[in-house]
N, C-alpha and C. Protein backbone atom coordinates (compact mmCIF):
# COMPACT_ATOMS: atom_id res chain seq x y z
N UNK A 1 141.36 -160.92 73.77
CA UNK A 1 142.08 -162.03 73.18
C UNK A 1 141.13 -162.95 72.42
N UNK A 2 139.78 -162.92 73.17
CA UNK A 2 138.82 -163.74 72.46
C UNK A 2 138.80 -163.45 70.80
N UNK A 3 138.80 -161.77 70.59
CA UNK A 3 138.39 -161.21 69.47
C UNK A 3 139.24 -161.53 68.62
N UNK A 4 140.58 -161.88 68.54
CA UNK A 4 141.82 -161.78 68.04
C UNK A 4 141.75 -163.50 67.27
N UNK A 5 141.50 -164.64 68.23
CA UNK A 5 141.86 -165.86 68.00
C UNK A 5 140.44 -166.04 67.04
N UNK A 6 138.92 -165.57 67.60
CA UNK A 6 138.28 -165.83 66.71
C UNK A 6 138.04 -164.50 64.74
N UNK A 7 139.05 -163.96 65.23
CA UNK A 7 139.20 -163.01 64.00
C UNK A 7 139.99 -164.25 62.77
N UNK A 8 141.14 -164.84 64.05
CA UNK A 8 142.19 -165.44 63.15
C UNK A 8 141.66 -167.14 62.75
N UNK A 9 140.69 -167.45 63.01
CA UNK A 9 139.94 -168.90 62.72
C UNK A 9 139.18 -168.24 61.40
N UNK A 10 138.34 -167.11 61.64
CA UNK A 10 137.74 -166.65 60.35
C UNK A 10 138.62 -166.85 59.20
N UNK A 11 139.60 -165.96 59.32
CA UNK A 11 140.52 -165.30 57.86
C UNK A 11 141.11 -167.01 57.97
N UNK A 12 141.34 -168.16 58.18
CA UNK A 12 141.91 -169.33 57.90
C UNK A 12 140.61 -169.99 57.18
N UNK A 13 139.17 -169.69 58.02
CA UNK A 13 138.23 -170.29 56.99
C UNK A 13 138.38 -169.66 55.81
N UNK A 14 138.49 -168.52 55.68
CA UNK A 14 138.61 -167.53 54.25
C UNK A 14 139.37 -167.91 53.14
N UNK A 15 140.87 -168.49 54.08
CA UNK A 15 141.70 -168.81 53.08
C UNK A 15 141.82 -170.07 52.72
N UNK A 16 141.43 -171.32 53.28
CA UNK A 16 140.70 -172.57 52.78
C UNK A 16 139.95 -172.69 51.90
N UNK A 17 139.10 -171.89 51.82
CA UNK A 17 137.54 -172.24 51.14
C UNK A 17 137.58 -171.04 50.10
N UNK A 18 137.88 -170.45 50.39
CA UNK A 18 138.17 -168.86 48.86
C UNK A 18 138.70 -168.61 48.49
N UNK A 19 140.03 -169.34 48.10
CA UNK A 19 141.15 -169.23 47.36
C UNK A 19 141.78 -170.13 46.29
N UNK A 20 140.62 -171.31 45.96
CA UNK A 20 140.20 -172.43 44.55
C UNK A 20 140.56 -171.49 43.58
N UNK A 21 139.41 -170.42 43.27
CA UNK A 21 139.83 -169.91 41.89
C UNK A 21 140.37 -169.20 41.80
N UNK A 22 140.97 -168.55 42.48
CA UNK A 22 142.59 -167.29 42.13
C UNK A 22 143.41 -167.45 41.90
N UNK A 23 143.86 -166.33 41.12
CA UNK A 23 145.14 -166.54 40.42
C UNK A 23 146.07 -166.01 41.68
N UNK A 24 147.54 -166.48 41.34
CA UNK A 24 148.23 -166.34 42.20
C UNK A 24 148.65 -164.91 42.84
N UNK A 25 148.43 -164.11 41.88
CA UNK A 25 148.04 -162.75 42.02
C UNK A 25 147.76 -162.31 43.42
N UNK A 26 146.32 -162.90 43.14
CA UNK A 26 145.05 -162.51 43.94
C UNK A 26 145.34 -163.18 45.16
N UNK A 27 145.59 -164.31 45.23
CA UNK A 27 146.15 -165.26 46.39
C UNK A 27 147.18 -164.38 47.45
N UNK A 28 148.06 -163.89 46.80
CA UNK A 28 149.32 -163.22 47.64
C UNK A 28 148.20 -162.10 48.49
N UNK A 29 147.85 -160.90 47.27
CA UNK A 29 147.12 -159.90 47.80
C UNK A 29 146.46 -160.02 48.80
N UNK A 30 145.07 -161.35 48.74
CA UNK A 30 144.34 -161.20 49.88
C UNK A 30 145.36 -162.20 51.53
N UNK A 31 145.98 -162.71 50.97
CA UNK A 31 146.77 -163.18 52.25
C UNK A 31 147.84 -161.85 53.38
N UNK A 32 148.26 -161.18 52.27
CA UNK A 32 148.97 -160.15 52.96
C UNK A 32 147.72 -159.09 53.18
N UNK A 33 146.81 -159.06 52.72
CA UNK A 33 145.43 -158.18 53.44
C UNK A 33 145.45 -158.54 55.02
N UNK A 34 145.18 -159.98 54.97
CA UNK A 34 144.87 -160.65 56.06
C UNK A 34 146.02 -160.84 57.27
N UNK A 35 147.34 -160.71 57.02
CA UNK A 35 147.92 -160.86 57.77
C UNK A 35 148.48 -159.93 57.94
N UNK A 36 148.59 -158.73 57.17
CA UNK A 36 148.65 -157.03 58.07
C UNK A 36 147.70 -156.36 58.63
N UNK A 37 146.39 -156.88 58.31
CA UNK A 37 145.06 -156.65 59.20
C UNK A 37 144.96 -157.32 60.33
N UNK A 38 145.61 -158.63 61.04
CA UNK A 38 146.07 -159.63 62.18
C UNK A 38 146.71 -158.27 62.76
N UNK A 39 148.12 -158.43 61.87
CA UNK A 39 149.30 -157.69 62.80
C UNK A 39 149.13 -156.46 63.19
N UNK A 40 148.08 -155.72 62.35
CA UNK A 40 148.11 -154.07 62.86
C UNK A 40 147.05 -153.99 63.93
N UNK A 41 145.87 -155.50 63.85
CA UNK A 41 144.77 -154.86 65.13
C UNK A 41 145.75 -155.51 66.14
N UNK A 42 146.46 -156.47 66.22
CA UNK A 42 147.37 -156.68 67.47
C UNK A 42 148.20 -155.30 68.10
N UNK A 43 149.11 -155.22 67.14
CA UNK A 43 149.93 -153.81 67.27
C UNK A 43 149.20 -152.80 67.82
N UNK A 44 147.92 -152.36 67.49
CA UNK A 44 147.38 -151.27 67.80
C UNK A 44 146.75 -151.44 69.41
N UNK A 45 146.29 -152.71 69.67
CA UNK A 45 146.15 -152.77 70.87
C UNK A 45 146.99 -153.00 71.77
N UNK A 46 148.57 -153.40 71.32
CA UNK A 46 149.52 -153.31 72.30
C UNK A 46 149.86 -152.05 72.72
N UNK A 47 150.34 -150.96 71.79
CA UNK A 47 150.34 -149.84 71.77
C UNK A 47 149.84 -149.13 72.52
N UNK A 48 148.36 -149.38 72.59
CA UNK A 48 147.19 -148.78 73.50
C UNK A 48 146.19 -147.72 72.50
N UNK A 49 146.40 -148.00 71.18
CA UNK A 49 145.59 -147.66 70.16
C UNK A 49 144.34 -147.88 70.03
N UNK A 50 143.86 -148.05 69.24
CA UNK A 50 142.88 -148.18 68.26
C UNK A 50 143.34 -149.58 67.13
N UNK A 51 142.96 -150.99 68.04
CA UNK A 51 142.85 -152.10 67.22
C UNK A 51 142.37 -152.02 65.87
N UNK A 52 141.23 -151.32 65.66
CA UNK A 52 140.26 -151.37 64.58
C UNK A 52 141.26 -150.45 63.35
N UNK A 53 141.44 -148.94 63.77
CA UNK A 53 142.61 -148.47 62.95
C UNK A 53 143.68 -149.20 62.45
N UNK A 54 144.28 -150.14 63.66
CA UNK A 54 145.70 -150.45 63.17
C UNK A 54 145.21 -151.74 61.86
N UNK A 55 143.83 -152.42 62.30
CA UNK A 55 143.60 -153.58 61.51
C UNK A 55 143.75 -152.94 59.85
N UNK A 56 142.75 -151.69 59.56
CA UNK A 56 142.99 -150.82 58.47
C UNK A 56 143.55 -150.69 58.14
N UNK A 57 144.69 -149.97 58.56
CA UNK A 57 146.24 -149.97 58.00
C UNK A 57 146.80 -150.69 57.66
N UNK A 58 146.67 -151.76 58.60
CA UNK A 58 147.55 -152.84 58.25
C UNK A 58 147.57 -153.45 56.88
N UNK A 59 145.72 -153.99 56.95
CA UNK A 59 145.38 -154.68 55.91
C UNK A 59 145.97 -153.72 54.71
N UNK A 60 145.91 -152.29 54.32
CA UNK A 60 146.04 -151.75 53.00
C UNK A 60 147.75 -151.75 52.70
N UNK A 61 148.02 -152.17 53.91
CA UNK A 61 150.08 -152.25 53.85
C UNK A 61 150.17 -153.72 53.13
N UNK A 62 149.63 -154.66 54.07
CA UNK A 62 149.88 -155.83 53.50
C UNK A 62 149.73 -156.70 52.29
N UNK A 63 148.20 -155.67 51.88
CA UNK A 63 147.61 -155.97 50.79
C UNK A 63 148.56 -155.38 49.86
N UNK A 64 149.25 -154.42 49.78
CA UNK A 64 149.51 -153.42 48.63
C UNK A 64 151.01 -154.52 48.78
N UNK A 65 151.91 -154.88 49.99
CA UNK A 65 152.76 -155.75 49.84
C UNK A 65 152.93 -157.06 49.39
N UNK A 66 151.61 -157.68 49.53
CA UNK A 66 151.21 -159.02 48.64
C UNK A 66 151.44 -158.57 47.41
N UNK A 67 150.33 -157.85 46.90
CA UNK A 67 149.93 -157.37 45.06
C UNK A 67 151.49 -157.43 44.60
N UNK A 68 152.79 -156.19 45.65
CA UNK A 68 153.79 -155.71 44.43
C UNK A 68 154.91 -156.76 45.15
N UNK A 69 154.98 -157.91 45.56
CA UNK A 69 155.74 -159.24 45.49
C UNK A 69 155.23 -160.25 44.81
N UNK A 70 154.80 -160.13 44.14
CA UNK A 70 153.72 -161.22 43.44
C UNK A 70 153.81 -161.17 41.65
N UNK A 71 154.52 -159.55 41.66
CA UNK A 71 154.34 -159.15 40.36
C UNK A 71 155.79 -159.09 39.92
């Protein structure tokens, strides 16, 4: 749980401080990176998976779902 809350303080510093110069584009993309990379290392460890896999997945779901709502 430790890994999870300090995963999710990171990606909030990320999105505070690195998201000035993007276009809105880019904004959606890396937010849905970040929050299907949350939901899939959760998922994967509920499951009884492979956190690290599900984070992967996730992120390239969420990301690819940011990019094509955005457009």
């Amino acid at each position: 749980m430790k890994r999870i809350t300090l995963g999710f303080l990171i990606l909030v510093l990320v999105f505070s401080l690195g998201c000035t110069g993007m276009s809105k584009t880019q904004q959606s993309t890396l937010s849905g990176a970040g929050i299907g990379a949350v939901s899939g290392g959760v998922l994967g460890a509920v499951v009884g998976g492979s956190p690290a896999t599900g984070a992967l997945i996730g992120a390239g779901v969420g990301g690819a779902a940011g990019y094509l709502l955005e457009k």
